[in-house]
Protein backbone atom coordinates (compact mmCIF):
# COMPACT_ATOMS: atom_id res chain seq x y z
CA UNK A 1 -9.56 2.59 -16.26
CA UNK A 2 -10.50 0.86 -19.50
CA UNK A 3 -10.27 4.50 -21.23
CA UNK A 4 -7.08 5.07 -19.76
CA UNK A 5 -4.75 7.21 -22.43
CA UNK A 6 -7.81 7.41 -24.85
CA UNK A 7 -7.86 11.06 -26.60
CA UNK A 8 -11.39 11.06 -25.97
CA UNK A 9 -10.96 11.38 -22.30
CA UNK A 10 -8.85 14.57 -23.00
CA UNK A 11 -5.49 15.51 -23.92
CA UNK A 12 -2.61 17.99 -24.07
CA UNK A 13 -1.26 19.59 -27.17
CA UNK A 14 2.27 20.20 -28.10
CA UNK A 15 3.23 22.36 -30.90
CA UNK A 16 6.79 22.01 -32.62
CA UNK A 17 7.91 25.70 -33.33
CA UNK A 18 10.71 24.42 -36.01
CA UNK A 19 8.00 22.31 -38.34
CA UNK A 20 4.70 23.08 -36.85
CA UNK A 21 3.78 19.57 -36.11
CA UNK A 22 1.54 18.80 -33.23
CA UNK A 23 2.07 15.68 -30.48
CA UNK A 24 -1.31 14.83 -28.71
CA UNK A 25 -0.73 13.46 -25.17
CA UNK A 26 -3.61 12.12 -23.99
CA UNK A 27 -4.43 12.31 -20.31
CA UNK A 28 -4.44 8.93 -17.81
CA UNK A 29 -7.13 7.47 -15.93
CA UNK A 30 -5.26 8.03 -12.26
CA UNK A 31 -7.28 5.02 -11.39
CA UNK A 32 -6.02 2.88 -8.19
CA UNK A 33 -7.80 -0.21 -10.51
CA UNK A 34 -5.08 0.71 -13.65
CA UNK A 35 -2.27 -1.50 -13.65
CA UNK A 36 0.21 1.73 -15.64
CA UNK A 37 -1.43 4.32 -13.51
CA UNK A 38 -0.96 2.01 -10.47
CA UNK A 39 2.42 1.15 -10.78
CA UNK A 40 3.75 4.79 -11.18
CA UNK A 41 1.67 5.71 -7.92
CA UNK A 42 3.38 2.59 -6.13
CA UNK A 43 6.98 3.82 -7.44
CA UNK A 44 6.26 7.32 -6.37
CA UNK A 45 5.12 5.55 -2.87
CA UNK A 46 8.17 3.71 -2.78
CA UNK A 47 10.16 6.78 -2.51
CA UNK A 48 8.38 8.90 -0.45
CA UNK A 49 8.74 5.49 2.22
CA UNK A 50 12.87 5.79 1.22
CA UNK A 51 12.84 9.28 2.26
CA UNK A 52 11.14 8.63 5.55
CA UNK A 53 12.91 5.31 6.31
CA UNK A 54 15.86 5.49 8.74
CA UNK A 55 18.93 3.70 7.28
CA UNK A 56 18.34 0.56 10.11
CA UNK A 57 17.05 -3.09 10.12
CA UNK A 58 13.78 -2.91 9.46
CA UNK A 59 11.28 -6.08 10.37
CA UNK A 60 7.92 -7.24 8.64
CA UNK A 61 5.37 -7.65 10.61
CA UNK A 62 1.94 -8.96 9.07
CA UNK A 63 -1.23 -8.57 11.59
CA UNK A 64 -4.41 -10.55 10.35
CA UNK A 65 -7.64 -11.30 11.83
CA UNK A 66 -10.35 -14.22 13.15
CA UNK A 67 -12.11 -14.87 9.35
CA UNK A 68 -15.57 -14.76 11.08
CA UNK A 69 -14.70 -10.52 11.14
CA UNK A 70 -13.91 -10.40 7.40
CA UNK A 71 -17.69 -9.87 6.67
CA UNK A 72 -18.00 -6.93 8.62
CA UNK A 73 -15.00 -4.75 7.35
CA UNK A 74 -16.41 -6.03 4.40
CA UNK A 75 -20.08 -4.55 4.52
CA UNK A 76 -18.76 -1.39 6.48
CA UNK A 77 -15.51 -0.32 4.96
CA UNK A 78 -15.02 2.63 7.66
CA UNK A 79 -14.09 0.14 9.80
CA UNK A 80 -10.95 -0.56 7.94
CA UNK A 81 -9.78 2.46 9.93
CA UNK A 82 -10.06 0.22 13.30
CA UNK A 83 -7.38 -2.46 12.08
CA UNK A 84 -4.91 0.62 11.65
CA UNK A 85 -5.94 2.19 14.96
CA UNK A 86 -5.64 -1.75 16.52
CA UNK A 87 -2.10 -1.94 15.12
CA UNK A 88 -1.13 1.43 15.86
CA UNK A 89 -1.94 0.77 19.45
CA UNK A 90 -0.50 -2.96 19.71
CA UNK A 91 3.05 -1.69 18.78
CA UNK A 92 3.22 2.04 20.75
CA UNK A 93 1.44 0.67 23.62
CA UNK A 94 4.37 -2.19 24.33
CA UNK A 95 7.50 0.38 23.43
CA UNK A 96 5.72 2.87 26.16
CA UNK A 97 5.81 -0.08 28.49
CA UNK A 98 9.91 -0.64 27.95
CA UNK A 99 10.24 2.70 29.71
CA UNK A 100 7.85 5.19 30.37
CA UNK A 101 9.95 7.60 31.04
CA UNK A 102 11.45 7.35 28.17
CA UNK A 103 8.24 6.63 25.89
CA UNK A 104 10.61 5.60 23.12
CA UNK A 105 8.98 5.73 19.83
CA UNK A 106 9.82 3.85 16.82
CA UNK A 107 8.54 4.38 12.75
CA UNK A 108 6.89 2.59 11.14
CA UNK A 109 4.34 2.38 8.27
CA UNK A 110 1.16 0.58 7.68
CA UNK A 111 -0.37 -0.85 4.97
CA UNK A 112 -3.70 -2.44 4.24
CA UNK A 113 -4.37 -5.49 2.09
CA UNK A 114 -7.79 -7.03 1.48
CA UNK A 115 -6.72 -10.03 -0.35
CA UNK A 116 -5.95 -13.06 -0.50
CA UNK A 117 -3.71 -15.09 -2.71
CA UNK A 118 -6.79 -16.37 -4.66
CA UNK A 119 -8.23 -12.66 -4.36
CA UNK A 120 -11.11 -13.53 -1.73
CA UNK A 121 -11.63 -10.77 0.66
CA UNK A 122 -9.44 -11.57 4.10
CA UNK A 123 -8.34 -7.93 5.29
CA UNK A 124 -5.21 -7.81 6.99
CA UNK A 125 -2.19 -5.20 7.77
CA UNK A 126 1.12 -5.15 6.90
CA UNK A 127 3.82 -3.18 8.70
CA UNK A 128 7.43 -1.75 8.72
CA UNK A 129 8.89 -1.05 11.59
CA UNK A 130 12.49 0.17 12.15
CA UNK A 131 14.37 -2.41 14.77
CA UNK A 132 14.82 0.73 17.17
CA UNK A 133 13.34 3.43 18.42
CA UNK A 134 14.10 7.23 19.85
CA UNK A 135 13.27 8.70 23.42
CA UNK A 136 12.88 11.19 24.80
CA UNK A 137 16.90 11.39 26.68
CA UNK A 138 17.82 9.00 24.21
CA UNK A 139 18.51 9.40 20.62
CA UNK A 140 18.60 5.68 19.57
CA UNK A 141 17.95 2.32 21.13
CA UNK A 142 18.26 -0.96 19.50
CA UNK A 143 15.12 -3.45 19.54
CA UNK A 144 15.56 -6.23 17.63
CA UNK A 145 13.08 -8.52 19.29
CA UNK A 146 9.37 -8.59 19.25
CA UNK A 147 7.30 -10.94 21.91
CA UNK A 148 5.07 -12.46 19.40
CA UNK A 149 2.68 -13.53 22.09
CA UNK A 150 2.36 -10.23 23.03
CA UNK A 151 1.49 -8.81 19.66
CA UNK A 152 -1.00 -11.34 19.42
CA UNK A 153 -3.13 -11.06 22.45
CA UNK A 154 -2.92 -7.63 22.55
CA UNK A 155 -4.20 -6.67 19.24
CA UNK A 156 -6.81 -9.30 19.46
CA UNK A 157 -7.79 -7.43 22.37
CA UNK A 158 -7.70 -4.08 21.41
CA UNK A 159 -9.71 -4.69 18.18
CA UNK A 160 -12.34 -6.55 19.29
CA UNK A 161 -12.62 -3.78 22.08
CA UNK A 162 -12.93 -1.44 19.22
CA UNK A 163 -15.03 -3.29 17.39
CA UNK A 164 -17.45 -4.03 20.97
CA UNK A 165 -17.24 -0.01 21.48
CA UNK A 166 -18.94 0.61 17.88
CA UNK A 167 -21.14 -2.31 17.62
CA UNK A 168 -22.61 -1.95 21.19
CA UNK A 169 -21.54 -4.88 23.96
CA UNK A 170 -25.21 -6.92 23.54
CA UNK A 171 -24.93 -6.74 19.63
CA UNK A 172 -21.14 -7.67 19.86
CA UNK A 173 -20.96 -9.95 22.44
CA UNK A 174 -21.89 -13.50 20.96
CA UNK A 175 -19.18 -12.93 17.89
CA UNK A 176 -16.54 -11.43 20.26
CA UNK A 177 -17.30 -14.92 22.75
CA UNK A 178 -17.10 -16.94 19.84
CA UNK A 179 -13.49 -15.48 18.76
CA UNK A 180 -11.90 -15.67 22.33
CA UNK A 181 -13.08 -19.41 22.78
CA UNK A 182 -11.71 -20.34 19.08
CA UNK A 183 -8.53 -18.03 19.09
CA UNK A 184 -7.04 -18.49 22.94
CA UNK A 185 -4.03 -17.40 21.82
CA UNK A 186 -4.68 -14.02 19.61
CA UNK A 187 -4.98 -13.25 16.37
CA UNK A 188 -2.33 -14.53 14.05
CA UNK A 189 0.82 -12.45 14.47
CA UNK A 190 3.84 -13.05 11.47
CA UNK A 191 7.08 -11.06 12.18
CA UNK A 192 10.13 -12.07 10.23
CA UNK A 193 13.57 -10.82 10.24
CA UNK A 194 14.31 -9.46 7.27
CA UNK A 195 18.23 -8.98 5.83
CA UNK A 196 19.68 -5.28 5.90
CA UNK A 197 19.72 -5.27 2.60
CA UNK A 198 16.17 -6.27 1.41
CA UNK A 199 14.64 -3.62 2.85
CA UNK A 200 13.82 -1.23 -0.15
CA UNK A 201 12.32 -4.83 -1.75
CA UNK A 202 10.63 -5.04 1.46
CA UNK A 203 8.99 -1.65 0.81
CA UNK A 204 7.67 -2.52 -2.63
CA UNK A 205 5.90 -5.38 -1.28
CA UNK A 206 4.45 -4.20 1.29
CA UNK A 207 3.19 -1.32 -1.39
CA UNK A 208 2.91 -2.83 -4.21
CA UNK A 209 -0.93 -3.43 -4.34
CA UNK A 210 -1.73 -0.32 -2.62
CA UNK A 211 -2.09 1.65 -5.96
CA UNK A 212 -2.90 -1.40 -8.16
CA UNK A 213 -5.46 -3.93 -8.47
CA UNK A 214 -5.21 -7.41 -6.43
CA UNK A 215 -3.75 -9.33 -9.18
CA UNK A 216 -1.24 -8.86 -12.14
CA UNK A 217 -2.38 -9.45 -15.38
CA UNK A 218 0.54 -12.12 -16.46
CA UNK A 219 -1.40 -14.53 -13.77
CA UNK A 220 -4.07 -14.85 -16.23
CA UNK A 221 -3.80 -18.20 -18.24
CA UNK A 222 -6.85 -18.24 -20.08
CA UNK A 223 -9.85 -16.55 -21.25
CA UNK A 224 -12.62 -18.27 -23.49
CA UNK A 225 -15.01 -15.33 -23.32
CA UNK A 226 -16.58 -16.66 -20.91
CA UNK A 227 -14.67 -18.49 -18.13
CA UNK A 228 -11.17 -16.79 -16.94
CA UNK A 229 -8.59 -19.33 -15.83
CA UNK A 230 -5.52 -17.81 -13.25
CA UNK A 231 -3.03 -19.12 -11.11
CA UNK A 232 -2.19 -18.50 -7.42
CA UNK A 233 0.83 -20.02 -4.99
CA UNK A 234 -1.29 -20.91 -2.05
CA UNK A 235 0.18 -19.61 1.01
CA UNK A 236 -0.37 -22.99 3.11
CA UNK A 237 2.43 -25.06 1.14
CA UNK A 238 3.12 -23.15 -1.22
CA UNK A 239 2.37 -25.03 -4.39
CA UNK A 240 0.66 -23.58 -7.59
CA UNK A 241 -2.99 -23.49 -8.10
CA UNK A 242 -5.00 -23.06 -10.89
CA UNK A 243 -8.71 -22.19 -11.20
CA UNK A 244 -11.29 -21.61 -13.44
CA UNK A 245 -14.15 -19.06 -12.68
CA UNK A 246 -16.87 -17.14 -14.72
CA UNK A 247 -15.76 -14.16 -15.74
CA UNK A 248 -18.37 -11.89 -13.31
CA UNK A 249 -17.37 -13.81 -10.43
CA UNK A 250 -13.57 -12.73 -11.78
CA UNK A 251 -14.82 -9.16 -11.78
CA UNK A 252 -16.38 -9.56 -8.68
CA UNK A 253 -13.55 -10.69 -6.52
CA UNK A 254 -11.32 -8.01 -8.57
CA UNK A 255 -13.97 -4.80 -7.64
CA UNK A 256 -14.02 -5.76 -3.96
CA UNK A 257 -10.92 -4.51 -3.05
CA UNK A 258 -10.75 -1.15 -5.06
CA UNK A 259 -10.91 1.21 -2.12
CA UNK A 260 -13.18 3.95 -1.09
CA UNK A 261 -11.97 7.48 -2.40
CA UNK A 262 -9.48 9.21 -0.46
CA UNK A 263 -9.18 6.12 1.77
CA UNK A 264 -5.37 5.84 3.05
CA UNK A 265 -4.08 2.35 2.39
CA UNK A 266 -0.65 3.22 3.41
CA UNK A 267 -0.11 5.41 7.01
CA UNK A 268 2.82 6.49 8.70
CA UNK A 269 3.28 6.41 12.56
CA UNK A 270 5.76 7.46 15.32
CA UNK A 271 9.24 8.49 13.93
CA UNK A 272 7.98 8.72 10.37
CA UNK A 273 4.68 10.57 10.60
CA UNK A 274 6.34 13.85 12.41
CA UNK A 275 9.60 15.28 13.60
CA UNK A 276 11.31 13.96 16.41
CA UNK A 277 13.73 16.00 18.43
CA UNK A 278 16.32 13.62 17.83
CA UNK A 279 15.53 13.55 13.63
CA UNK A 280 18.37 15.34 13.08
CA UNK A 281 20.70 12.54 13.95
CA UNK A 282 19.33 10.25 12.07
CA UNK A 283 20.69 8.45 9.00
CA UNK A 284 17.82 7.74 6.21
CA UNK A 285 18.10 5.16 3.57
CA UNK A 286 17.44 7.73 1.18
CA UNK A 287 19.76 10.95 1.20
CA UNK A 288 18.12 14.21 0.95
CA UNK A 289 19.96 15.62 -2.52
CA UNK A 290 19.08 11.93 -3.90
CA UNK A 291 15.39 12.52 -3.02
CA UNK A 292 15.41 15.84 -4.85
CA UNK A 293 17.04 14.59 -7.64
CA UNK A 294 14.54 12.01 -8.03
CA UNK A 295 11.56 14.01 -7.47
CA UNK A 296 12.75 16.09 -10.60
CA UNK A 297 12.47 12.86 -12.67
CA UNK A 298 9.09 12.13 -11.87
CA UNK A 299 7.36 14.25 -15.15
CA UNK A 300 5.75 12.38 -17.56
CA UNK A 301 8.77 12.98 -19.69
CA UNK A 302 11.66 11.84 -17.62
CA UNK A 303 9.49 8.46 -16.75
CA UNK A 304 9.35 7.59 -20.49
CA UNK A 305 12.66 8.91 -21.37
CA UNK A 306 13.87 6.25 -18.17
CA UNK A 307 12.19 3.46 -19.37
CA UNK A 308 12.38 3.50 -23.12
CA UNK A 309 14.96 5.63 -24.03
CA UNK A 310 12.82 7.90 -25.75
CA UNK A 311 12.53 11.47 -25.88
CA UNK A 312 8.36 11.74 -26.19
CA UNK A 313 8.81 15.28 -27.02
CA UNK A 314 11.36 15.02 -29.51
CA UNK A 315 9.91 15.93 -33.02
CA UNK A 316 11.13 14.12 -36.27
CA UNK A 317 12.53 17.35 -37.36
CA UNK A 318 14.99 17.51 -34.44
CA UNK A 319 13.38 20.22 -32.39
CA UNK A 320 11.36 19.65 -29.28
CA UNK A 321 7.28 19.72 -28.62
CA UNK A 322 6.34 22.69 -25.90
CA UNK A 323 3.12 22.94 -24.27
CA UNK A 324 0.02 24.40 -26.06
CA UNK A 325 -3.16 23.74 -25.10
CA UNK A 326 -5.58 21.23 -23.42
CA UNK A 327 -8.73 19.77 -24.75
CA UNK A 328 -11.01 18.30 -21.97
CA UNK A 329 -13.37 15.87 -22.06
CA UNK A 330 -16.28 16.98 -23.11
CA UNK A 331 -20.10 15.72 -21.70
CA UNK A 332 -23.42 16.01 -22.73
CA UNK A 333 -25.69 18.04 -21.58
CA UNK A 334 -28.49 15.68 -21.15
């Protein structure tokens, strides 16, 4: 990450045909811990979720967990994977049970956050789900409402039976008493309605840290080379915080949740992780000649072009750069 865009990481040559002048691109880092790497993955995201999402009300849902579990999923990260399969299960389960004949299925997409607001580890899942669902005789139902009690219990119960299934019941079963007794009614289960048209904002915040580190860089006020000082709103009223910490504990809360390699932080489920008979007929937010046309502007070229109205591979002379060669990073033997 702190190489990103450095020529001595590598680079691509461009050769100007008209002058003979050479550009040097030099590659990126592709680092989920780079905040310009990690924002172009979490655009890119954002319209690959556009292209799934049907054109509906959409709601939030945010599924979080009894704090005395955060060390585990902590000190085994594979276990991650059982919030997702928890969730999964919480919100197919109940739309099986509204008619099982039926077994309508609804989309939705999950995302995993480790954070905080003051970047301590608390991993939790956030979720989009469209406010309807498909069947199998019927091509669209409306469900606009979501038993929150429900949602609660039930996930509580089906992770901690997860959890009791790979621990073993004797090694599990004085942490999953203790949880039960202290949370009688579920894990906390947030599920707001959100407006028709906030739903592509909806997407990129639900995203937006699943490419990028925990925290943006404009949230840092101070650094004295030793001790960092940042700010955070904290989530119980609200109000703005400031704190001072060394700089390795910094680091340390920052490196925690940089995820394991090839670790999917966002999935897709139901309606929006395969064809449904009835995908035809549906109406995405996203139209399909928009999608392409997008996808074409997603070269390094294009994105600059976009952004600063710059041609990159425009040479002074007025002729453009093509493609020569690459020089790769080169590493020493010993």
């Amino acid at each position: 990450m702190m190489g990103c865009g450095s020529l001595s990481n590598g680079y691509a040559v461009y050769t100007c045909d008209h002058c003979h002048n050479y550009l040097y691109v030099p590659f990126t880092c592709k680092s989920r811990f780079c905040c310009s790497c990690g924002t172009k993955y979490t655009l890119d995201r954002a319209d690959t979720i556009a292209r799934k999402s049907i054109n509906c009300p959409h709601r939030h849902i945010t599924f979080t967990i009894h704090q005395t579990l955060w060390p585990l999923f902590q000190k085994d990260r594979s276990l991650l994977n059982l919030l997702f399969d928890a969730v999964s299960y919480t919100i197919l389960s109940w739309f099986y049970e509204q008619n099982h004949k039926e077994n309508f299925t609804p989309g939705f997409i999950s995302t995993l956050h480790t954070f905080g607001r003051d970047l301590k580890w608390h991993p939790h899942i956030h979720v989009l789900i469209s406010e309807g669902a498909a069947g199998n005789f019927t091509p669209w139902k409306k469900f606009d409402w979501f038993p929150f009690i429900m949602l609660r219990n039930r996930f509580q119960t089906t992770l901690l039976s997860l959890l009791d299934k790979h621990f073993g019941k004797q090694n599990f079963k004085s942490l999953k008493n203790h949880i039960y007794r202290t949370s009688s009614n579920g894990f906390y289960v947030h599920a707001p309605k959100i407006k028709a048209r906030d739903i592509k904002s909806t997407v990129k915040y639900v995203i937006r840290y699943s490419g990028k580190p925990a925290m943006a860089q404009s949230r840092i006020l101070n650094y004295d080379g030793e001790y960092i000082t940042f700010w955070y709103d904290r989530h119980e009223d609200n109000q703005r915080v400031e704190e001072t910490i060394h700089a390795y504990a910094f680091i340390k809360r920052l490196i925690i949740h940089i995820y394991d390699k090839y670790f999917n932080v966002v999935r897709y489920y139901g309606l929006y992780a395969k064809n449904h008979k009835f995908s035809s007929k549906f109406n995405y937010i996203l139209k399909s000649h928009v999608a392409e046309f997008r996808k074409q502007l997603k070269n390094w070229r294009s994105r600059i072009e976009l952004s600063f109205n710059h041609d990159p591979l425009l040479c002074s002379c007025g002729h453009t750069f093509h493609f020569d060669y690459l020089v790769q990073k080169s590493y020493n033997s010993s």
